[in-house]
PDB file of N, CA and C in Angstrom:
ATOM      1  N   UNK A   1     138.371 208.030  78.658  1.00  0.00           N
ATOM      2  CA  UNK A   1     139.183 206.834  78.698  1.00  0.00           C
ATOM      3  C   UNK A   1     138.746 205.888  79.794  1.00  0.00           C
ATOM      4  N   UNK A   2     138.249 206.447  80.916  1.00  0.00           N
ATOM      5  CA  UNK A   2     137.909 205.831  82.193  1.00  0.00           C
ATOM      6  C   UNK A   2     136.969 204.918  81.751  1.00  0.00           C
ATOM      7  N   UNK A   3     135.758 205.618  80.879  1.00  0.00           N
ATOM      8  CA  UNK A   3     134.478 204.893  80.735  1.00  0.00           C
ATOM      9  C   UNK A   3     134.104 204.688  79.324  1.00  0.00           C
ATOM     10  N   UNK A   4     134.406 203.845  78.658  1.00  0.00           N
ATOM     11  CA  UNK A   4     134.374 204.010  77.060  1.00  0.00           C
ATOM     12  C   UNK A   4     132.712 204.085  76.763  1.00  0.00           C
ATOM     13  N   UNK A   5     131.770 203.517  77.514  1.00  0.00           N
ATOM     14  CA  UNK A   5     130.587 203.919  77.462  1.00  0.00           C
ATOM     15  C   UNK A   5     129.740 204.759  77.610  1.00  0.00           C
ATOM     16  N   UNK A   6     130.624 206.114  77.817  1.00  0.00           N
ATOM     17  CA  UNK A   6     129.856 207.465  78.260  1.00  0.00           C
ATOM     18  C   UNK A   6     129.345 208.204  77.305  1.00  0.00           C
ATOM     19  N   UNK A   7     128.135 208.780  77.362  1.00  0.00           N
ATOM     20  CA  UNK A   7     127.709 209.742  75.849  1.00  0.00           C
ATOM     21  C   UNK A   7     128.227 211.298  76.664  1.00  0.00           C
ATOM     22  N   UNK A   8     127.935 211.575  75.382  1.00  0.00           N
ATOM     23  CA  UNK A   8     128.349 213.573  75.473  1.00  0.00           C
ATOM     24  C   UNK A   8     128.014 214.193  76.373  1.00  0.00           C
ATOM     25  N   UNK A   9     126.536 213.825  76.915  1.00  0.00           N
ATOM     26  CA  UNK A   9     125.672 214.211  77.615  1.00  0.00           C
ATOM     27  C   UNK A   9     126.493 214.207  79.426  1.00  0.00           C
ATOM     28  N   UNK A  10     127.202 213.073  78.964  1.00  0.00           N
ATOM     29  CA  UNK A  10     127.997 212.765  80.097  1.00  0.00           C
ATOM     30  C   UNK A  10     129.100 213.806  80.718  1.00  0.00           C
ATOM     31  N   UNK A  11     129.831 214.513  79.670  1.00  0.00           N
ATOM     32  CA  UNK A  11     130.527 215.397  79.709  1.00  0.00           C
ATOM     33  C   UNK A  11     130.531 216.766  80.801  1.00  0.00           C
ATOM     34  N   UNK A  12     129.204 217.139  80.817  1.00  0.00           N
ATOM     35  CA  UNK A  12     128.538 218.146  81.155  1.00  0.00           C
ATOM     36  C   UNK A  12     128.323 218.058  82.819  1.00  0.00           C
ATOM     37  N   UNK A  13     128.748 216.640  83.510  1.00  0.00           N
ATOM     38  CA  UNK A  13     128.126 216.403  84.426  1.00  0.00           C
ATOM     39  C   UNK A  13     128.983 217.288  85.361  1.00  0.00           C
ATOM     40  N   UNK A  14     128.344 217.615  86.826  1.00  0.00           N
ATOM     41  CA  UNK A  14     129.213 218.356  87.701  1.00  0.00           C
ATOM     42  C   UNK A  14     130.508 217.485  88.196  1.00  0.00           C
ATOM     43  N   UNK A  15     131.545 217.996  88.205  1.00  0.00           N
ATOM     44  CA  UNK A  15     132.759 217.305  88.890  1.00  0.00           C
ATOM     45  C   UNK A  15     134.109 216.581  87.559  1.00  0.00           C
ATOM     46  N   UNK A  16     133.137 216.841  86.331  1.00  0.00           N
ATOM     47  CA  UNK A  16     134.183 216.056  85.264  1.00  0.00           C
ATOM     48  C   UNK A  16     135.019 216.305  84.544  1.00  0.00           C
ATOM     49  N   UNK A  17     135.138 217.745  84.792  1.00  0.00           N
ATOM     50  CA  UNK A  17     136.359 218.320  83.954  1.00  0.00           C
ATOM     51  C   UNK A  17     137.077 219.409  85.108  1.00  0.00           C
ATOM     52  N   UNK A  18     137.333 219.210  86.744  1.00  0.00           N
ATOM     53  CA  UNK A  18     137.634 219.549  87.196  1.00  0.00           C
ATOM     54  C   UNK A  18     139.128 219.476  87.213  1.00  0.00           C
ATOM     55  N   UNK A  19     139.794 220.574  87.144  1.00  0.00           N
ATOM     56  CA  UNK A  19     141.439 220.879  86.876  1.00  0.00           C
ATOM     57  C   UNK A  19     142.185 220.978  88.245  1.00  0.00           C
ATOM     58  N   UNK A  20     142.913 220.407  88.004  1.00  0.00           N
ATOM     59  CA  UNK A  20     143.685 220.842  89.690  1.00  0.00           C
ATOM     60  C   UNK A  20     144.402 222.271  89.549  1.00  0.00           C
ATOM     61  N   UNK A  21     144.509 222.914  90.590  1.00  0.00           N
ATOM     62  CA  UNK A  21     144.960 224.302  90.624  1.00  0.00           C
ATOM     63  C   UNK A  21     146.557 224.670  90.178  1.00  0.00           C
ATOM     64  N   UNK A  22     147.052 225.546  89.167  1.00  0.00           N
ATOM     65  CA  UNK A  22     148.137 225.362  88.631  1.00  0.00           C
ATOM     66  C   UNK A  22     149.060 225.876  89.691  1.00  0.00           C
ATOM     67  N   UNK A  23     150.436 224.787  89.686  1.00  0.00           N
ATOM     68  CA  UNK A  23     151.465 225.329  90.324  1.00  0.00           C
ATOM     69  C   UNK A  23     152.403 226.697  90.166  1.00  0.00           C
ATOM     70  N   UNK A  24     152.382 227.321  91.307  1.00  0.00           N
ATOM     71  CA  UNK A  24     153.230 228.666  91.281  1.00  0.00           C
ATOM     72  C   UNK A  24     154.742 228.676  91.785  1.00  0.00           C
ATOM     73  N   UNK A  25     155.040 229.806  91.724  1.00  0.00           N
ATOM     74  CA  UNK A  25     156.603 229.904  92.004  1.00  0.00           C
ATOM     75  C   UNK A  25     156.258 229.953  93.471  1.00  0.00           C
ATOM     76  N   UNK A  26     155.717 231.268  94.244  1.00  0.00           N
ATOM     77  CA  UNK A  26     155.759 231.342  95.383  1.00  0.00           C
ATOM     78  C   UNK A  26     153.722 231.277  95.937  1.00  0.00           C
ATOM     79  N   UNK A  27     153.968 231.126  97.336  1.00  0.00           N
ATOM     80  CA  UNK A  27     152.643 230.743  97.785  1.00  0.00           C
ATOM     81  C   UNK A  27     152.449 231.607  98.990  1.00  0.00           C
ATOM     82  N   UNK A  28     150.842 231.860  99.124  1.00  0.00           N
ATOM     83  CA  UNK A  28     150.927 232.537 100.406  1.00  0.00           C
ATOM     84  C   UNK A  28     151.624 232.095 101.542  1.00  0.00           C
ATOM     85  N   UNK A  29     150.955 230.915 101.892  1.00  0.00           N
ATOM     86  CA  UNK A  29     151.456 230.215 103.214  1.00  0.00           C
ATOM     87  C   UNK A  29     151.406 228.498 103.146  1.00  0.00           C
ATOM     88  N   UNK A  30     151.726 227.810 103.966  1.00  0.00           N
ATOM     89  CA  UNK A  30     152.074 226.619 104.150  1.00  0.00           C
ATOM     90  C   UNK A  30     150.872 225.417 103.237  1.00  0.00           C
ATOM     91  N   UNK A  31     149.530 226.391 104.226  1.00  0.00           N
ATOM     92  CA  UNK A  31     148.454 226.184 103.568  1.00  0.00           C
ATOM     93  C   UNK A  31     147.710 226.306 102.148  1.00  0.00           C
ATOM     94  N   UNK A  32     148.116 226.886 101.899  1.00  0.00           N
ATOM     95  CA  UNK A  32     148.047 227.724 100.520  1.00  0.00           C
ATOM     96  C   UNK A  32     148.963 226.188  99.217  1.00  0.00           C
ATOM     97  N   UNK A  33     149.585 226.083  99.688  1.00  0.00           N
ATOM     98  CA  UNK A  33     150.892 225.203  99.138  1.00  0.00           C
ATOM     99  C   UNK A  33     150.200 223.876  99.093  1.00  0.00           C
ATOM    100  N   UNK A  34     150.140 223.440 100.275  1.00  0.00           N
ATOM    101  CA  UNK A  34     148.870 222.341 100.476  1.00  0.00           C
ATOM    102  C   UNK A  34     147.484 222.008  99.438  1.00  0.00           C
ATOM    103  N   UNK A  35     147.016 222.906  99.866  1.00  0.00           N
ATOM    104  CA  UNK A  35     145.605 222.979  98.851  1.00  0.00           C
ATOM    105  C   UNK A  35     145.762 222.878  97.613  1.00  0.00           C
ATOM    106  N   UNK A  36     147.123 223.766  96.551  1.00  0.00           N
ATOM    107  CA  UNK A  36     147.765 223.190  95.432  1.00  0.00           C
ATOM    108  C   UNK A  36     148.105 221.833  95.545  1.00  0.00           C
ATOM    109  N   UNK A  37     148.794 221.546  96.176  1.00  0.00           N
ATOM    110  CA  UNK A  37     149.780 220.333  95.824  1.00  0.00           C
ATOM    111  C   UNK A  37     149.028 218.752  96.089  1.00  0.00           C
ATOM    112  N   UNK A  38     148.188 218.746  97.247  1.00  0.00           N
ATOM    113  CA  UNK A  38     147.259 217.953  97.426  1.00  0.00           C
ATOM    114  C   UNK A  38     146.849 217.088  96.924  1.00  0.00           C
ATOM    115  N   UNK A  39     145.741 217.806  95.401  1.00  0.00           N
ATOM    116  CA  UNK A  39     144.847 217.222  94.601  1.00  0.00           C
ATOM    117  C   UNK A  39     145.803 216.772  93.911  1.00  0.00           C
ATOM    118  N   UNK A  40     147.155 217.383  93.585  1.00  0.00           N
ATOM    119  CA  UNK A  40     147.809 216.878  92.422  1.00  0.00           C
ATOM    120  C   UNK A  40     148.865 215.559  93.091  1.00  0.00           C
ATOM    121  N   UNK A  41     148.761 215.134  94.187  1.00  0.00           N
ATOM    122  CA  UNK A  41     149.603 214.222  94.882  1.00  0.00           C
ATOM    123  C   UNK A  41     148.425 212.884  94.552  1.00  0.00           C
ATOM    124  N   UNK A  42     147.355 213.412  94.827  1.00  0.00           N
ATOM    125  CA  UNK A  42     145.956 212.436  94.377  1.00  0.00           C
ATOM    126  C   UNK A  42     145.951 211.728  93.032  1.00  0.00           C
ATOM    127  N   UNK A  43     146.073 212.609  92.366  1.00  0.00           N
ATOM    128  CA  UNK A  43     145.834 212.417  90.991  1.00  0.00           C
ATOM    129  C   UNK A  43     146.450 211.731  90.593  1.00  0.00           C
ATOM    130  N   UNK A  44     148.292 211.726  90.791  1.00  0.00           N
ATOM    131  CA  UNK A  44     149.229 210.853  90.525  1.00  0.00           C
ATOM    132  C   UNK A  44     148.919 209.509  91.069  1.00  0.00           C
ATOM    133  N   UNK A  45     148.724 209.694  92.583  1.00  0.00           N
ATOM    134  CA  UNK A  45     148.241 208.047  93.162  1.00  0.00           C
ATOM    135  C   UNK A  45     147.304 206.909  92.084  1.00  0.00           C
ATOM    136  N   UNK A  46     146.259 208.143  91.764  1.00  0.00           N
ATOM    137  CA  UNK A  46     145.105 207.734  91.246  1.00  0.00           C
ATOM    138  C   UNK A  46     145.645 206.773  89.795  1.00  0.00           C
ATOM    139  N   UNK A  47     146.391 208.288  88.831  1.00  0.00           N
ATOM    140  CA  UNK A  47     147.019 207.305  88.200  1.00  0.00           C
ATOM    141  C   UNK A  47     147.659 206.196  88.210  1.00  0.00           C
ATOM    142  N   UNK A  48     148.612 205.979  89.223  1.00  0.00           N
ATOM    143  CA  UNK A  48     149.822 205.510  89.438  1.00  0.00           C
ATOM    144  C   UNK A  48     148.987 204.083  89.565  1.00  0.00           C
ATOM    145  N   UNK A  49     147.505 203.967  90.684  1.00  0.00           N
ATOM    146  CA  UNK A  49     146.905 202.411  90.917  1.00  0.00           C
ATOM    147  C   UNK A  49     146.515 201.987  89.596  1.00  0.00           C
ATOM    148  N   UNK A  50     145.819 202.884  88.594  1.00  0.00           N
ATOM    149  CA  UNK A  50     144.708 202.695  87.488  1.00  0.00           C
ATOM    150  C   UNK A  50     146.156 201.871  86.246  1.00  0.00           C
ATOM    151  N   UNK A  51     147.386 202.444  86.429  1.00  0.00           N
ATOM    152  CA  UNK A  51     148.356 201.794  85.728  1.00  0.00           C
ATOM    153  C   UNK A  51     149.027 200.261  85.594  1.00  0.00           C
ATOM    154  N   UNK A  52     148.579 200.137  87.133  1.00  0.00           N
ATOM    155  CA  UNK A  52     149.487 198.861  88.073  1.00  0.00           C
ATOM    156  C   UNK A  52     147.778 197.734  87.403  1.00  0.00           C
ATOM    157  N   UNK A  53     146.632 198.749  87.588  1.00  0.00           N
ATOM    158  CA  UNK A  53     146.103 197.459  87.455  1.00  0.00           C
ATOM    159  C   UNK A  53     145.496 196.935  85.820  1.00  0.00           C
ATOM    160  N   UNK A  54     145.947 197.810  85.326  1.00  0.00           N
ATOM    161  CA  UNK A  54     145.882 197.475  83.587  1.00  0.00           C
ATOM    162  C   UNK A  54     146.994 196.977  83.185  1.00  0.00           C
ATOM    163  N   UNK A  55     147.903 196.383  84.028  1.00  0.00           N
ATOM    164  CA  UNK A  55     149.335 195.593  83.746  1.00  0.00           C
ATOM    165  C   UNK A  55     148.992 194.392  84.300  1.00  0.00           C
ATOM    166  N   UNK A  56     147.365 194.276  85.053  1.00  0.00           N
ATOM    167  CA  UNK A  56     147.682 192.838  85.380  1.00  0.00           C
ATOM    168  C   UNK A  56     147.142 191.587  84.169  1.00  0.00           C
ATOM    169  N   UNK A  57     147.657 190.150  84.934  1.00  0.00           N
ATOM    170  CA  UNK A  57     147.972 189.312  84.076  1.00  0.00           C
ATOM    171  C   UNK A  57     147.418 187.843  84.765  1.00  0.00           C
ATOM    172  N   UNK A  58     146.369 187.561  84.479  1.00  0.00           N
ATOM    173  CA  UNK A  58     146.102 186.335  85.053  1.00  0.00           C
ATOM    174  C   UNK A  58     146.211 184.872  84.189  1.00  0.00           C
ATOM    175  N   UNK A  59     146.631 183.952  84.728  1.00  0.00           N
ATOM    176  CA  UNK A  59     147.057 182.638  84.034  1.00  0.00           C
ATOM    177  C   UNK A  59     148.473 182.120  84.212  1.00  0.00           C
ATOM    178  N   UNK A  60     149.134 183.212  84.746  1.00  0.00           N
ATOM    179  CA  UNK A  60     150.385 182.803  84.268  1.00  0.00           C
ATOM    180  C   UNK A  60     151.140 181.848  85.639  1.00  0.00           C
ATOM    181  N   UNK A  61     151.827 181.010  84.637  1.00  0.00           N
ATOM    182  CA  UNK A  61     152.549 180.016  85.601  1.00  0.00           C
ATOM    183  C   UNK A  61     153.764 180.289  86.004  1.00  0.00           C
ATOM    184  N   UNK A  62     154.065 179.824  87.197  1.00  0.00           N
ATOM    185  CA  UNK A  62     155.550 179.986  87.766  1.00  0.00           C
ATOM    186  C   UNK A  62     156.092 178.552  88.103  1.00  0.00           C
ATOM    187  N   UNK A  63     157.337 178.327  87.516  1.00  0.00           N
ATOM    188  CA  UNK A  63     158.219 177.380  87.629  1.00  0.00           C
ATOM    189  C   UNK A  63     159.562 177.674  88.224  1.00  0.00           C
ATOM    190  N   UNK A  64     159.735 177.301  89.796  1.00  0.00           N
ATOM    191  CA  UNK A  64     161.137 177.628  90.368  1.00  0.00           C
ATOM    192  C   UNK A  64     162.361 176.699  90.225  1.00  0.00           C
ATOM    193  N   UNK A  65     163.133 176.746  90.002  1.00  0.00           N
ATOM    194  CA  UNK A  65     164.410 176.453  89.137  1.00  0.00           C
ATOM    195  C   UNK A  65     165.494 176.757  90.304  1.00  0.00           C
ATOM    196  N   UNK A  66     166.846 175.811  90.686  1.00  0.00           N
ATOM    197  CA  UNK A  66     167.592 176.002  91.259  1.00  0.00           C
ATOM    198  C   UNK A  66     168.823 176.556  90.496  1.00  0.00           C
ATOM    199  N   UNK A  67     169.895 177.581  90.286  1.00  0.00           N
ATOM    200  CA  UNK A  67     170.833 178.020  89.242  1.00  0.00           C
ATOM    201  C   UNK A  67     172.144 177.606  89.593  1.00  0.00           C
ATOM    202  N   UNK A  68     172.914 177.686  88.633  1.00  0.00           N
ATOM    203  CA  UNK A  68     174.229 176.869  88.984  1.00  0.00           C
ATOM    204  C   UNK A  68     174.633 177.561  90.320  1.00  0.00           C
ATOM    205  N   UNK A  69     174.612 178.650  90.759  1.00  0.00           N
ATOM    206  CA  UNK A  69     175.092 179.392  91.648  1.00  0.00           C
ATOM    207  C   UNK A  69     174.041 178.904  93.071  1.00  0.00           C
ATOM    208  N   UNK A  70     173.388 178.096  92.646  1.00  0.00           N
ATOM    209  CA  UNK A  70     172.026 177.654  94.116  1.00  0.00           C
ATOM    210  C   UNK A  70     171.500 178.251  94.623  1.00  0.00           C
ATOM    211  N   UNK A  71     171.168 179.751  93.745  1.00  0.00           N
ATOM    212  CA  UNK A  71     170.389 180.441  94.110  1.00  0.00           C
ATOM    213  C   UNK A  71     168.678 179.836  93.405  1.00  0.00           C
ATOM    214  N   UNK A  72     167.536 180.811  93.848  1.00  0.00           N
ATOM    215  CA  UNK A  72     166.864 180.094  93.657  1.00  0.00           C
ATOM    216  C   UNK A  72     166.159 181.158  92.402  1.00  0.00           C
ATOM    217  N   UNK A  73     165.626 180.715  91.294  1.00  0.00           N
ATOM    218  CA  UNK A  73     165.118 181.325  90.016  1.00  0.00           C
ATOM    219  C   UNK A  73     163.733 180.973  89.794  1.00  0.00           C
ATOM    220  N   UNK A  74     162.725 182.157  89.774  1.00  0.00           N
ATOM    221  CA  UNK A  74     161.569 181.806  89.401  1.00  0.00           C
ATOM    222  C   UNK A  74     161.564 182.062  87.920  1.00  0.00           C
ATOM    223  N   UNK A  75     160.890 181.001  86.916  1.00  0.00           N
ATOM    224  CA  UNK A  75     160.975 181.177  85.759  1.00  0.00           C
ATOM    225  C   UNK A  75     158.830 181.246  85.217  1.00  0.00           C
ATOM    226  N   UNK A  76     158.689 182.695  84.645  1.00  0.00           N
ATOM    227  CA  UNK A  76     157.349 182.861  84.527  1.00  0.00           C
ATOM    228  C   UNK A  76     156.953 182.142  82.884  1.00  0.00           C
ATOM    229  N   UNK A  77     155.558 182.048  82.842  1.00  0.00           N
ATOM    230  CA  UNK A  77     155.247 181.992  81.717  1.00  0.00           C
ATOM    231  C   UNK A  77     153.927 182.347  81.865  1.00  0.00           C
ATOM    232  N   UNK A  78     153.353 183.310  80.659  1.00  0.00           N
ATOM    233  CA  UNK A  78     152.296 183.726  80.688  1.00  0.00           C
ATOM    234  C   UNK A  78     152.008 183.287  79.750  1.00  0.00           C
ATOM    235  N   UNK A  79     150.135 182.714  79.663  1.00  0.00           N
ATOM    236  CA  UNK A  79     149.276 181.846  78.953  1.00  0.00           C
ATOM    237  C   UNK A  79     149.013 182.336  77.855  1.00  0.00           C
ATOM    238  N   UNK A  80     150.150 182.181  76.833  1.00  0.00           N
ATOM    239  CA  UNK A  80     149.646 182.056  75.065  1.00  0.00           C
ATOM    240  C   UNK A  80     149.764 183.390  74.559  1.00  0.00           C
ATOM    241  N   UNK A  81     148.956 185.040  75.255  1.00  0.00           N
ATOM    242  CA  UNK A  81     148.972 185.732  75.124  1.00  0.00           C
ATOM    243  C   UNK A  81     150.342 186.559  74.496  1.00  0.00           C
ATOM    244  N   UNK A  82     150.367 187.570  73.463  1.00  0.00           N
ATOM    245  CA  UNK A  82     151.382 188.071  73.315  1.00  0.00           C
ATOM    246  C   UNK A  82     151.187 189.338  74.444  1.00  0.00           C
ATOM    247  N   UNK A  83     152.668 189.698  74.864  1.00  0.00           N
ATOM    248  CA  UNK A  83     152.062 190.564  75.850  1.00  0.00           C
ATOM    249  C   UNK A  83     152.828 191.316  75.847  1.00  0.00           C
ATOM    250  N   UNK A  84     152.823 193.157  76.037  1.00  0.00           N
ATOM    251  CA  UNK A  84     153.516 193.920  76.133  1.00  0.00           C
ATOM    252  C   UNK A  84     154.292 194.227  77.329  1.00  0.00           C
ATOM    253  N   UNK A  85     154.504 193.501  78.049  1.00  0.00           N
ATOM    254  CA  UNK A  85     154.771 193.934  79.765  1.00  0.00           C
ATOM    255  C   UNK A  85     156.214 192.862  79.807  1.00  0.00           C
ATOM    256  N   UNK A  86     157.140 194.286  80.164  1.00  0.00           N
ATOM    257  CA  UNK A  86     158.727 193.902  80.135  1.00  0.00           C
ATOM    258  C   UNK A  86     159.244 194.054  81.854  1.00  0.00           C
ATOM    259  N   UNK A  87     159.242 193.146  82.270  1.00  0.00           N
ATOM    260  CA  UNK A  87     159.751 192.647  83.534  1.00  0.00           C
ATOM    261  C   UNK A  87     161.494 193.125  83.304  1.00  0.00           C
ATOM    262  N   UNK A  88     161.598 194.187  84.333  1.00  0.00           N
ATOM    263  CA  UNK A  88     163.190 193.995  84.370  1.00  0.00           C
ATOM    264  C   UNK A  88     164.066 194.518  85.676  1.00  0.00           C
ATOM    265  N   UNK A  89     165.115 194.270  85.980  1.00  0.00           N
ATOM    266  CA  UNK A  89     164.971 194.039  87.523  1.00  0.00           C
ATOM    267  C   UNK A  89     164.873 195.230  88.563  1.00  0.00           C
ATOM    268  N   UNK A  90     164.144 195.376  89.618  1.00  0.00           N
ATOM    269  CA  UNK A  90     163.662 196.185  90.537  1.00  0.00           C
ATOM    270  C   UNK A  90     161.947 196.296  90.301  1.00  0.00           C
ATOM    271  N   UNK A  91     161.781 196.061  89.148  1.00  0.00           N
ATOM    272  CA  UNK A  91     160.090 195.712  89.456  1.00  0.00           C
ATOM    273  C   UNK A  91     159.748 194.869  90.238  1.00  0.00           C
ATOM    274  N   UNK A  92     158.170 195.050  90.833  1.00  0.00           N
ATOM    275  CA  UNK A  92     158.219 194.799  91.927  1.00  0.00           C
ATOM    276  C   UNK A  92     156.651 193.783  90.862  1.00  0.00           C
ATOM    277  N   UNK A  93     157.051 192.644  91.579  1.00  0.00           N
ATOM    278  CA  UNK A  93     155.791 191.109  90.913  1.00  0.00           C
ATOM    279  C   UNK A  93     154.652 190.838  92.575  1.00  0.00           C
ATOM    280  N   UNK A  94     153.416 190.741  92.149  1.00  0.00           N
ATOM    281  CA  UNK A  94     152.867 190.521  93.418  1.00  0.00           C
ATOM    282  C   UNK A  94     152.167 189.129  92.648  1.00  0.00           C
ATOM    283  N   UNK A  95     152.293 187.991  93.045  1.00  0.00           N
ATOM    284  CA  UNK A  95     152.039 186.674  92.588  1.00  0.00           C
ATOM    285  C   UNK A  95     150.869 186.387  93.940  1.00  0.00           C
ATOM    286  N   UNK A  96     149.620 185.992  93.342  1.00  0.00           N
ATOM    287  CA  UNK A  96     148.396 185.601  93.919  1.00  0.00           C
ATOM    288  C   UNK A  96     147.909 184.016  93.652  1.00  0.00           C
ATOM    289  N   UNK A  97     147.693 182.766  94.429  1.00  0.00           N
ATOM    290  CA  UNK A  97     147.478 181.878  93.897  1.00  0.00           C
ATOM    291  C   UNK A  97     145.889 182.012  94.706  1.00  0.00           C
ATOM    292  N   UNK A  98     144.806 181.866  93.787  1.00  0.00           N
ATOM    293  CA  UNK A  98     143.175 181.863  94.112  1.00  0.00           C
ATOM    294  C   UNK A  98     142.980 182.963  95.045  1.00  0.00           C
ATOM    295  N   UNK A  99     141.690 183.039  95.352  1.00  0.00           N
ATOM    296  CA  UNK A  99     141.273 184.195  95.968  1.00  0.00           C
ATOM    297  C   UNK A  99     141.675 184.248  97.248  1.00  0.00           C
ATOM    298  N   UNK A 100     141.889 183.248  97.672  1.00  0.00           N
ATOM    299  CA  UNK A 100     142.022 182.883  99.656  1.00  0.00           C
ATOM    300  C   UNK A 100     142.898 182.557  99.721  1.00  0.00           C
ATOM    301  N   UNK A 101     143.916 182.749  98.936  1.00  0.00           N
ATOM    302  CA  UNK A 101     145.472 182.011  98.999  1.00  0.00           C
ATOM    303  C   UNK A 101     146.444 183.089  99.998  1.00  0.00           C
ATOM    304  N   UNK A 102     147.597 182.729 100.159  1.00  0.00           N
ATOM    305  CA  UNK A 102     148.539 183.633 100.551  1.00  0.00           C
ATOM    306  C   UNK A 102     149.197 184.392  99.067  1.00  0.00           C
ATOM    307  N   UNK A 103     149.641 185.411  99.757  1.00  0.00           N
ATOM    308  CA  UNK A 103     150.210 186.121  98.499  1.00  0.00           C
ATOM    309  C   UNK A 103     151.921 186.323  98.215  1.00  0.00           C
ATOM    310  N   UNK A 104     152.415 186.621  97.541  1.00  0.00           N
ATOM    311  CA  UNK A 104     153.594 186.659  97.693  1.00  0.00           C
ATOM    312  C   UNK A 104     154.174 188.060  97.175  1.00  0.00           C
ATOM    313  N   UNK A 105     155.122 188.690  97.333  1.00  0.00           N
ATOM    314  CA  UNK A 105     155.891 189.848  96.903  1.00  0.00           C
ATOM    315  C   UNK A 105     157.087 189.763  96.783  1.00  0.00           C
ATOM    316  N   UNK A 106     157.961 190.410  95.002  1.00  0.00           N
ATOM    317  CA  UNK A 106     159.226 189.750  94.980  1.00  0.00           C
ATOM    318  C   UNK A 106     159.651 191.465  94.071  1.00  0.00           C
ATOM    319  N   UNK A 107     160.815 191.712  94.179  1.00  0.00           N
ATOM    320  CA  UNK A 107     161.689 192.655  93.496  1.00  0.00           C
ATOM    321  C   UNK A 107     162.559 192.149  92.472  1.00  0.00           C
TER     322      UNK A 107
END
C-alpha cells in the first residue's frame, strides 16, 4: 500500500514483513514490557501521521463570517473536488497560507 510501485521481488527484501512482538498477559520485567510495547506505540504513530497526511487538502478557501451571537465563524470551501472528509467538532484544522506563511491551528 505504501509503494504501489513495488514488484514481488520487493517483498523478499530484509526488514519488510517484520511483525511486532505479540502482546502477553504477563511479562518478565519492566523491560521486557518495553521492548513489546515500543514498536507497537511506533507503529500506531506511524500510522496515525501517514492518515493525517492523506486527509490533506490543498485549495481550499476560508471565508470568516461574524454570527448573530458575534462570535466569529470560519466558513470553508474546498475547490470543486467531491470530497470525503467530514469535519465535525473537536477536530483539529491546521490552515497554511504559502510556504513561508504563518500557520494557524483551530479545534
Amino acid at each position: 500500500r505504501d509503494r504501489p510501485e513495488a514488484t514481488l521481488e520487493d517483498l523478499h527484501a530484509p526488514g519488510v514483513d517484520e511483525d511486532a512482538a505479540p502482546v502477553l498477559v504477563r511479562y518478565e520485567d519492566g523491560f521486557h514490557l518495553q521492548n513489546v510495547f515500543a514498536p507497537l506505540v511506533k507503529l500506531e504513530a506511524e500510522y496515525d501521521r501517514k492518515m493525517k497526511e492523506s486527509q490533506r487538502k490543498e485549495g481550499v478557501s476560508v471565508r470568516w463570517e461574524v454570527s448573530l451571537s458575534q462570535r466569529p465563524v470560519a466558513v470553508f470551501q474546498f475547490g470543486g473536488e467531491v470530497s470525503e472528509a467530514r469535519v465535525v467538532p473537536g477536530d483539529e484544522l491546521l490552515l497554511r497560507l504559502g510556504a513561508a506563511a504563518a500557520r494557524a491551528n483551530g479545534r
